[in-house]
Protein backbone atom coordinates (compact mmCIF):
# COMPACT_ATOMS: atom_id res chain seq x y z
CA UNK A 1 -12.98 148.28 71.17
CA UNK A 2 -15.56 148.79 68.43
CA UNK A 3 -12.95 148.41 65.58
CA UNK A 4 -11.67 145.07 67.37
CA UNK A 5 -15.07 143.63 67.34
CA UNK A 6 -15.91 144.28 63.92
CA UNK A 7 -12.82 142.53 62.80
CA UNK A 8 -13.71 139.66 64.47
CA UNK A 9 -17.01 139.78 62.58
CA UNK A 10 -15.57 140.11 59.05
CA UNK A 11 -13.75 137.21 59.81
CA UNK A 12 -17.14 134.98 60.83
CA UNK A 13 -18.09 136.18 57.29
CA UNK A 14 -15.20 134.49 55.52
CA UNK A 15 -15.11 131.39 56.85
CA UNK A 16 -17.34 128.54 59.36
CA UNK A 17 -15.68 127.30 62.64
CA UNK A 18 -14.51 124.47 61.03
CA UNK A 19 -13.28 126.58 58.62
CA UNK A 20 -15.27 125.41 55.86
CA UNK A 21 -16.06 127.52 52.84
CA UNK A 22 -19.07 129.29 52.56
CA UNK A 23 -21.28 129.17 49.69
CA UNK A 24 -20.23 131.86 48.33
CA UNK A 25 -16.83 130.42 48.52
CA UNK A 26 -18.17 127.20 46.96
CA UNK A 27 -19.24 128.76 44.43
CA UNK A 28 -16.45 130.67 42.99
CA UNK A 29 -14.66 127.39 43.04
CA UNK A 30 -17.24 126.02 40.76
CA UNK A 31 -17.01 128.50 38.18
CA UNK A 32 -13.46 127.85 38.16
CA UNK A 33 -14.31 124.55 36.70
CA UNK A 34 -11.64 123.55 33.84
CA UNK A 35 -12.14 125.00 30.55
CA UNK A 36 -11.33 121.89 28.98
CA UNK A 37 -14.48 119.88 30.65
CA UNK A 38 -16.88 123.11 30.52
CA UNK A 39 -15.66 122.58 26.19
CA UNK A 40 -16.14 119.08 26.05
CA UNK A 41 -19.92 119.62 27.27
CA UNK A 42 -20.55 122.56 24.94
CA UNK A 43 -19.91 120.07 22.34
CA UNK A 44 -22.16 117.20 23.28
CA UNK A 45 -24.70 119.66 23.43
CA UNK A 46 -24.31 120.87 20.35
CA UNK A 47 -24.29 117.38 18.82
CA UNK A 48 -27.40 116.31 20.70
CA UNK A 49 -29.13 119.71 19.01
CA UNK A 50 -27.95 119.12 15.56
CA UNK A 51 -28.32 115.15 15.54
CA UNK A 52 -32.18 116.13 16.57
CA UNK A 53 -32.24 118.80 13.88
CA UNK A 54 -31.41 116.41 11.16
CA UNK A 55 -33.33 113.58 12.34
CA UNK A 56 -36.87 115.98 12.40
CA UNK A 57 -35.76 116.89 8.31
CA UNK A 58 -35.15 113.27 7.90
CA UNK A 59 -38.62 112.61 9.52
CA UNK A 60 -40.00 115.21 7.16
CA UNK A 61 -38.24 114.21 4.26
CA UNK A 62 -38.69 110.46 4.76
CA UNK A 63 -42.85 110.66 5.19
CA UNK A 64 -43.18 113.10 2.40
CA UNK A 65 -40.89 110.35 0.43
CA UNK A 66 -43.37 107.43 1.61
CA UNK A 67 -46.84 109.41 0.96
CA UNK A 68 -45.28 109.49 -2.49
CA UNK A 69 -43.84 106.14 -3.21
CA UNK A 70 -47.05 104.59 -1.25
CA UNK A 71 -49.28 106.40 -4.05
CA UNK A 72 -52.96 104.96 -4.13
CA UNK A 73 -52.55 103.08 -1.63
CA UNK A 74 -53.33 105.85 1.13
CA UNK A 75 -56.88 106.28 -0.11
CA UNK A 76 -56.78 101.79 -0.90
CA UNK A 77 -55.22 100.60 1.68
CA UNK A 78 -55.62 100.11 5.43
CA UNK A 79 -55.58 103.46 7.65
CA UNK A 80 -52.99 102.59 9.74
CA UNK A 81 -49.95 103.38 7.42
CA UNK A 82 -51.43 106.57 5.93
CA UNK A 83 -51.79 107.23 10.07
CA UNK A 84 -48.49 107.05 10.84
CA UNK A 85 -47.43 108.95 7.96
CA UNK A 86 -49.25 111.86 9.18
CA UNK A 87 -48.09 111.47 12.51
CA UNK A 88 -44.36 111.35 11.30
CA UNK A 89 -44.63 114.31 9.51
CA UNK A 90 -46.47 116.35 12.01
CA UNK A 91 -44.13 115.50 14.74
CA UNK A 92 -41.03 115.54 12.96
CA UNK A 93 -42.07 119.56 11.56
CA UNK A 94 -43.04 120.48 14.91
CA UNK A 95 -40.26 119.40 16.86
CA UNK A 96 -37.81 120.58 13.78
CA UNK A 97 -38.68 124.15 13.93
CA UNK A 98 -38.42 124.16 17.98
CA UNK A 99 -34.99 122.76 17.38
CA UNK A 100 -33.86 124.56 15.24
CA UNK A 101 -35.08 128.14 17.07
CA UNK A 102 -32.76 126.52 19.90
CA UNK A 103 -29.42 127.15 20.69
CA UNK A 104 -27.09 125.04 22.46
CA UNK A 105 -27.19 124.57 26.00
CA UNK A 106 -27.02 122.40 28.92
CA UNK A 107 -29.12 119.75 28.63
CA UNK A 108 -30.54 117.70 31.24
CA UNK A 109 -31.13 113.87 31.03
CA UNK A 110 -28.83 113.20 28.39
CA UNK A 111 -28.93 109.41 28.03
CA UNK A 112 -32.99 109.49 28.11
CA UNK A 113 -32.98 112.18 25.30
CA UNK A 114 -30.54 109.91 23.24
CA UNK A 115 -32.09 107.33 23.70
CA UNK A 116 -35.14 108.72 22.32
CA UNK A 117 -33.07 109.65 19.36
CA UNK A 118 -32.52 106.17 18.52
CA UNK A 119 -36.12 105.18 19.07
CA UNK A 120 -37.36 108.14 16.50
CA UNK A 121 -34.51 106.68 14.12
CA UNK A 122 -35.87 103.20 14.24
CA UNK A 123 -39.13 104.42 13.55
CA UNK A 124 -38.19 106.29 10.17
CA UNK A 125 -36.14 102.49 9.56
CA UNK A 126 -39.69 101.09 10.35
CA UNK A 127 -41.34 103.90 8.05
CA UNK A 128 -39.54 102.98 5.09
CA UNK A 129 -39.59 99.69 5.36
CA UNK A 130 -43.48 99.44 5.38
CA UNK A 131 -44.04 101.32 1.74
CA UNK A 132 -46.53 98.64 0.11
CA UNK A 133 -45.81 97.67 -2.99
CA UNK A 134 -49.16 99.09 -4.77
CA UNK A 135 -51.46 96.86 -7.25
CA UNK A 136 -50.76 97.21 -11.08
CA UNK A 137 -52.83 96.18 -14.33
CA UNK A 138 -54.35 94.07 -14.68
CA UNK A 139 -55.72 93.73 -11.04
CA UNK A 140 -56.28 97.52 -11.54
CA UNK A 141 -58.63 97.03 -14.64
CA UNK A 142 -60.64 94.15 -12.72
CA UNK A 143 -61.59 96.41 -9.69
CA UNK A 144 -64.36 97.21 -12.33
CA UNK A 145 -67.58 95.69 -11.62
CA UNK A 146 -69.47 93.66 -14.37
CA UNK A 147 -72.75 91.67 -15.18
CA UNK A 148 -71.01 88.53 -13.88
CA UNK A 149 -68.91 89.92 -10.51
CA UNK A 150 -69.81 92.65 -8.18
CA UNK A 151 -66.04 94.17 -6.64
CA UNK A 152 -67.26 95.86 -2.89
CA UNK A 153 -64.58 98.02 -1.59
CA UNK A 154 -64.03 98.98 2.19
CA UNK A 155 -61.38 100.83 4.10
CA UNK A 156 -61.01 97.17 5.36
CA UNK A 157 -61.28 94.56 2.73
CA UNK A 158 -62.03 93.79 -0.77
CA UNK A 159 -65.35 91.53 -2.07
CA UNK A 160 -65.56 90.12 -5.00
CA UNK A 161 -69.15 88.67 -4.93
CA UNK A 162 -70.86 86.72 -7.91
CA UNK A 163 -73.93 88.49 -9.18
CA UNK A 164 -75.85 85.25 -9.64
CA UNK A 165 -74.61 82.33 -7.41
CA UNK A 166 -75.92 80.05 -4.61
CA UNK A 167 -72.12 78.69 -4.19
CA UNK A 168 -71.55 78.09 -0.19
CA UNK A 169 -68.35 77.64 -1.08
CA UNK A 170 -66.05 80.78 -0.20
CA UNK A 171 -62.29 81.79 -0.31
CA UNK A 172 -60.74 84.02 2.44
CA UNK A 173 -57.71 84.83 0.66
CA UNK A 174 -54.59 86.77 3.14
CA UNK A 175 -52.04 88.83 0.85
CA UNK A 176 -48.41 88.73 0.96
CA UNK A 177 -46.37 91.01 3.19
CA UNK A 178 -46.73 94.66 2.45
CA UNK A 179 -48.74 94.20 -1.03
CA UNK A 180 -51.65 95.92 -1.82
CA UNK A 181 -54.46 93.72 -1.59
CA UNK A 182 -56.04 94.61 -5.05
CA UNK A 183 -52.85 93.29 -6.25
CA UNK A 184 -54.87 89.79 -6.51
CA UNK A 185 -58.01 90.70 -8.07
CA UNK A 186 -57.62 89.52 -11.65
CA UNK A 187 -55.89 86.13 -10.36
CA UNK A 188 -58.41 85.38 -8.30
CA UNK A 189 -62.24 87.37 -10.10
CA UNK A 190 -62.28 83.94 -11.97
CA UNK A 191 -63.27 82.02 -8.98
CA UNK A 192 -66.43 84.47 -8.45
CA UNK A 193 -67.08 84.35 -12.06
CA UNK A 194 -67.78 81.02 -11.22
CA UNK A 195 -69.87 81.75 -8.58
CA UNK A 196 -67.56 81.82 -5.68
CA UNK A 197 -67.42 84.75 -3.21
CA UNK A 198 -64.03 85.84 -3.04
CA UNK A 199 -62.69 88.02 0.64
CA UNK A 200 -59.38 89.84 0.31
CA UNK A 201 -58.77 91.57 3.79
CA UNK A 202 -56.49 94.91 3.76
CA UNK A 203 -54.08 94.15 6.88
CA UNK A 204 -52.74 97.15 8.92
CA UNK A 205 -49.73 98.23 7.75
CA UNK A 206 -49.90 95.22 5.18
CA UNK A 207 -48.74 92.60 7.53
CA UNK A 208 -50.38 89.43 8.02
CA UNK A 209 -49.74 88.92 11.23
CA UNK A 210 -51.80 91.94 12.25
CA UNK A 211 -54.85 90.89 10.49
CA UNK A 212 -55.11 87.44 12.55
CA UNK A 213 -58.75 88.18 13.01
CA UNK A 214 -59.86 89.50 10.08
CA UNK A 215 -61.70 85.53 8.82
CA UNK A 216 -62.99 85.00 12.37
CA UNK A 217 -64.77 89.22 11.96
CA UNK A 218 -65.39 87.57 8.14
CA UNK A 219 -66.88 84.25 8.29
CA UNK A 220 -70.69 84.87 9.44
CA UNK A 221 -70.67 88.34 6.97
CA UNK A 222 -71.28 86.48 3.28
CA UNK A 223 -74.31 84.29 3.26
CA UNK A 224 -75.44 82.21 1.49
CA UNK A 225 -71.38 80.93 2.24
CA UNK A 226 -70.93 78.57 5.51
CA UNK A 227 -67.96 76.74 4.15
CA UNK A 228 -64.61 78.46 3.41
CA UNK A 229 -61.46 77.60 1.83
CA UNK A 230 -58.70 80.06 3.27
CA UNK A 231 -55.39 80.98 1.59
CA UNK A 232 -52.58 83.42 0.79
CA UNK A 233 -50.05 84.46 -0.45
CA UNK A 234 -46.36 84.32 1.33
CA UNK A 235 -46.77 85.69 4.85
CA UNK A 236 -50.35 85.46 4.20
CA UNK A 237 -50.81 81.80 3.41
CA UNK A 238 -48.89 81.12 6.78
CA UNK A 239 -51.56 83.29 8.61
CA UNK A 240 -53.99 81.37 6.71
CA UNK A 241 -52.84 78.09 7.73
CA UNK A 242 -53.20 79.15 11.51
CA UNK A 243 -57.03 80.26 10.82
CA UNK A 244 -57.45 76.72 9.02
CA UNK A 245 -55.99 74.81 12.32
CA UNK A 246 -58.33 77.19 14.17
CA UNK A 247 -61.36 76.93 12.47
CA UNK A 248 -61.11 73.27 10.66
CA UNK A 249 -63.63 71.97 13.30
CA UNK A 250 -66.20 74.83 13.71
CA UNK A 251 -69.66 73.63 14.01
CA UNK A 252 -70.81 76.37 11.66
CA UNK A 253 -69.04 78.42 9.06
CA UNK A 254 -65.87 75.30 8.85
CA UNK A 255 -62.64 75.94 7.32
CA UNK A 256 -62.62 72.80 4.85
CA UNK A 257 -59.81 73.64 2.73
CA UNK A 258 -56.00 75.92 2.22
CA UNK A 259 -54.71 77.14 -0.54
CA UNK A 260 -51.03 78.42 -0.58
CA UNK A 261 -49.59 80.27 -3.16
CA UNK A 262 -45.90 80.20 -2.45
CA UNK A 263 -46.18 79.62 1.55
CA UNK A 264 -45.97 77.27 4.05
CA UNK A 265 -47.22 76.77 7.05
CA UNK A 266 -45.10 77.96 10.48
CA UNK A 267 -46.18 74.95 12.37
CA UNK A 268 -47.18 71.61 12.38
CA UNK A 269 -50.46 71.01 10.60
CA UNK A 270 -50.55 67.47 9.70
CA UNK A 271 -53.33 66.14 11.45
CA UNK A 272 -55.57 68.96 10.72
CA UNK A 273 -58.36 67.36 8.52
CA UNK A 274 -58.15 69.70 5.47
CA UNK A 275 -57.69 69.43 1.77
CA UNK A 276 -54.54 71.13 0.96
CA UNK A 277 -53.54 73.06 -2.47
CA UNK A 278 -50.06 74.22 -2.32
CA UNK A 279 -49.06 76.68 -5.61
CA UNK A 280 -45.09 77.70 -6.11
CA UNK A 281 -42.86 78.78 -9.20
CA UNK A 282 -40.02 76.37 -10.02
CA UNK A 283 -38.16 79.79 -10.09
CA UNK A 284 -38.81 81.64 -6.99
CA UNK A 285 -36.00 83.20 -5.21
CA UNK A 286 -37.86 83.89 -1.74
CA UNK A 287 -40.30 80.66 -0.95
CA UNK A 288 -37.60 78.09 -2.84
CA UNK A 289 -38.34 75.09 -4.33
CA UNK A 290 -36.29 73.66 -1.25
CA UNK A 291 -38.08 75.64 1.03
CA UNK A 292 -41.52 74.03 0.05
CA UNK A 293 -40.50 70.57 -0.32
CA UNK A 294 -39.53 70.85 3.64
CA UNK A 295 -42.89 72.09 4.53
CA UNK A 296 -44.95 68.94 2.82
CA UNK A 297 -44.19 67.21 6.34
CA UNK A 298 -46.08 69.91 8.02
CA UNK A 299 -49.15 69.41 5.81
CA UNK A 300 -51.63 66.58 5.86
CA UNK A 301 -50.63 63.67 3.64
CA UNK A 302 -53.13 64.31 0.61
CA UNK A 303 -51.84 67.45 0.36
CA UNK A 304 -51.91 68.56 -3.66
CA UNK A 305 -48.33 70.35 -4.39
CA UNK A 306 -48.19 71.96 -8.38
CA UNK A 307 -45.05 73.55 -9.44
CA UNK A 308 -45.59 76.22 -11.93
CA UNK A 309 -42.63 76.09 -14.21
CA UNK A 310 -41.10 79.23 -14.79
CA UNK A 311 -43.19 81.67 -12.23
CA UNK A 312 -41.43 83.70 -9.61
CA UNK A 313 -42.51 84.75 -6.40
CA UNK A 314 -44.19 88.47 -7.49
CA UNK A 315 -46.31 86.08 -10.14
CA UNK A 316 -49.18 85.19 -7.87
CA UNK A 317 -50.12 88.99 -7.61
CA UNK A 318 -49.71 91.94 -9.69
CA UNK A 319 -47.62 94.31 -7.84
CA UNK A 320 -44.46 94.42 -9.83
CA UNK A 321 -41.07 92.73 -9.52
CA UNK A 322 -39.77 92.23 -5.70
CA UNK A 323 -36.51 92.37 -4.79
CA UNK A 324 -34.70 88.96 -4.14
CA UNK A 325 -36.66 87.24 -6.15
CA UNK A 326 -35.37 84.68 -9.01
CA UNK A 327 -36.01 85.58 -12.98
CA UNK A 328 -39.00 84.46 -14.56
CA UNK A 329 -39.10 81.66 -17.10
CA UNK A 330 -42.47 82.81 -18.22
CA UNK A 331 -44.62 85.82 -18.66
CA UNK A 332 -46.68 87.34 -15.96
CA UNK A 333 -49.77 86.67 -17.96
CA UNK A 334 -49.29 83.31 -18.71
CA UNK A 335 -48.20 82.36 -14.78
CA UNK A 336 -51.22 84.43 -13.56
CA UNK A 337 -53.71 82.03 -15.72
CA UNK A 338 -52.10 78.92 -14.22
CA UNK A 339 -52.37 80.21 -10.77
CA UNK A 340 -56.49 80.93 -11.50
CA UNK A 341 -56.96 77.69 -13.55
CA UNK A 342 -55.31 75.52 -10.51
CA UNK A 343 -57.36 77.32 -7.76
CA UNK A 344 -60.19 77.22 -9.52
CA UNK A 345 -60.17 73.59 -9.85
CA UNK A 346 -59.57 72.89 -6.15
CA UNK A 347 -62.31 75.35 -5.49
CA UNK A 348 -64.54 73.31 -7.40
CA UNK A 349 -63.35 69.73 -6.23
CA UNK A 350 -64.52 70.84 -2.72
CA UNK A 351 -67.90 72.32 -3.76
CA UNK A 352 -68.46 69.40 -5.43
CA UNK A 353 -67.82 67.39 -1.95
CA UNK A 354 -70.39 69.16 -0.50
């Protein structure tokens, strides 16, 4: 009797009444999961741990690479680059040695974890793409202040005031894409050599379009100036060309004039009651020839437009050659006094309208 009974319970043990296995069962059939698919996950694994390896050396390698290339421009330029450059670098060596004290395993929410590979990937694209290009001589050599011109430097922008002027005439001037904003110093100290306060914001990260409301923060700062002629270069003449449709009929503080070196505006502007000096080299590979004879419909109709023979595109600043530009016909020093004798002069035609 008692042997009967306990057979009956080692068979409740092995199976349910509806003769289901039990976990334990369900289990064993698990682990007899085929090789072949337990193999194929080993190796995505493995790839997810190596790809992140290499991408935190890349991370590493890549800042270092920009701290180096960006030069003087992490103590010159805006905070935000240097910033992220840090931030890379820290991230990138933390997360490196982690990885690479790991070895492979399963790893849970694959897809999210790729993805963030390609997002950290993007952002060393993004990294390397934003290296300014840094200010050379001359612009270097007129940082230097003087009896005539007093050059005020700040983590944000760059002042060249006249030491003895009464000019309420000012220029706001935006620089090109990624260039170092001392790159237009010694084009543009001959304007507040003749008494006109000259503002040179440094944009985050050296684009334009971040900086929208650095003349608004600027306008009310300069006194005795409560007229301004805004301008820039590129990218930053475009920006500028917003701030004159913005500010053209301010009661105080008016934008009264733009002037473009080799830009265009990015809409209609027309009707905007401004005076208009528009600078570009007859041999510019990036803001064409072609390119700025469309944009004289989006300007007002006395709109001045002076072709400099022979300058290229990286001749309004000094910052070095740029890279699909055309070939100069000229030299750099020779383009660079054209550019400062033409602004000049429209400088003075609208302090004279005062």
């Amino acid at each position: 009797m008692t042997n009967h009974v306990s057979g009956n319970l080692g068979e409740s043990k092995m199976t349910s009444p509806d003769h289901e296995p039990i976990p334990s069962e369900r289990q064993g059939k698990r682990k007899r999961e085929p090789e072949g698919s337990r193999a194929g996950a080993r190796r995505a694994d493995a790839a997810l741990l190596w790809t992140a390896r290499i991408l935190c050396l890349a991370g590493v390698i890549v800042s270092v690479a920009a701290a180096i290339l960006t030069g003087s421009m992490l103590k010159h330029g805006q905070i935000a680059y240097a910033t992220i450059l840090v931030v890379v670098f820290v991230v990138s060596s933390v997360l490196g040695i982690r990885f690479w004290r790991q070895s492979p395993s399963a790893v849970r929410f694959k897809p999210l974890r790729w993805m963030g590979v390609l997002a950290f990937t993007l952002v060393l694209a993004a990294v390397g793409w934003l290296v300014p290009s840094a200010a050379i001589a001359p612009s270097l050599l007129a940082m230097q202040s003087d009896a005539r011109v007093t050059v005020n430097e700040t983590s944000d922008q760059i002042v060249l005031a006249p030491a003895h002027s009464e000019k309420r005439l000012g220029l706001f001037f935006q620089p090109g894409a990624r260039v170092d904003a001392r790159a237009y110093v010694a084009t543009l100290r001959p304007l507040a050599e003749e008494g006109f306060t000259v503002v040179i914001p440094k944009q985050p990260l050296g684009i334009a379009f971040l900086a929208t409301g650095a003349f608004k923060g600027a306008r009310t700062q300069h006194s005795p100036v409560d007229r301004w002629v805004v301008g820039g270069h590129s990218l930053g003449g475009t920006v500028s060309a917003l701030d004159a449709q913005s500010f053209s009929g301010a009661s105080t503080d008016p934008v009264v004039g733009l002037l473009l070196f080799a830009s265009y505006p990015a809409t209609d502007m027309s009707a905007v009651p401004v005076k208009v000096l528009s600078l570009s080299g007859s041999n510019d590979g990036l803001a064409t020839v072609e390119k700025i004879n469309n944009s004289k419909a989006l300007l007002p109709a006395d709109s001045t437009f002076t072709v400099i023979e022979g300058a290229v595109h990286a001749d309004f600043g000094d910052y070095g050659a740029q890279a699909g530009d055309g070939q100069p016909g000229i030299s750099r020093d020779k383009a660079r006094a054209n550019i400062s004798t033409d602004s000049l002069a429209f400088m003075e035609s609208l302090n004279s309208a005062d």
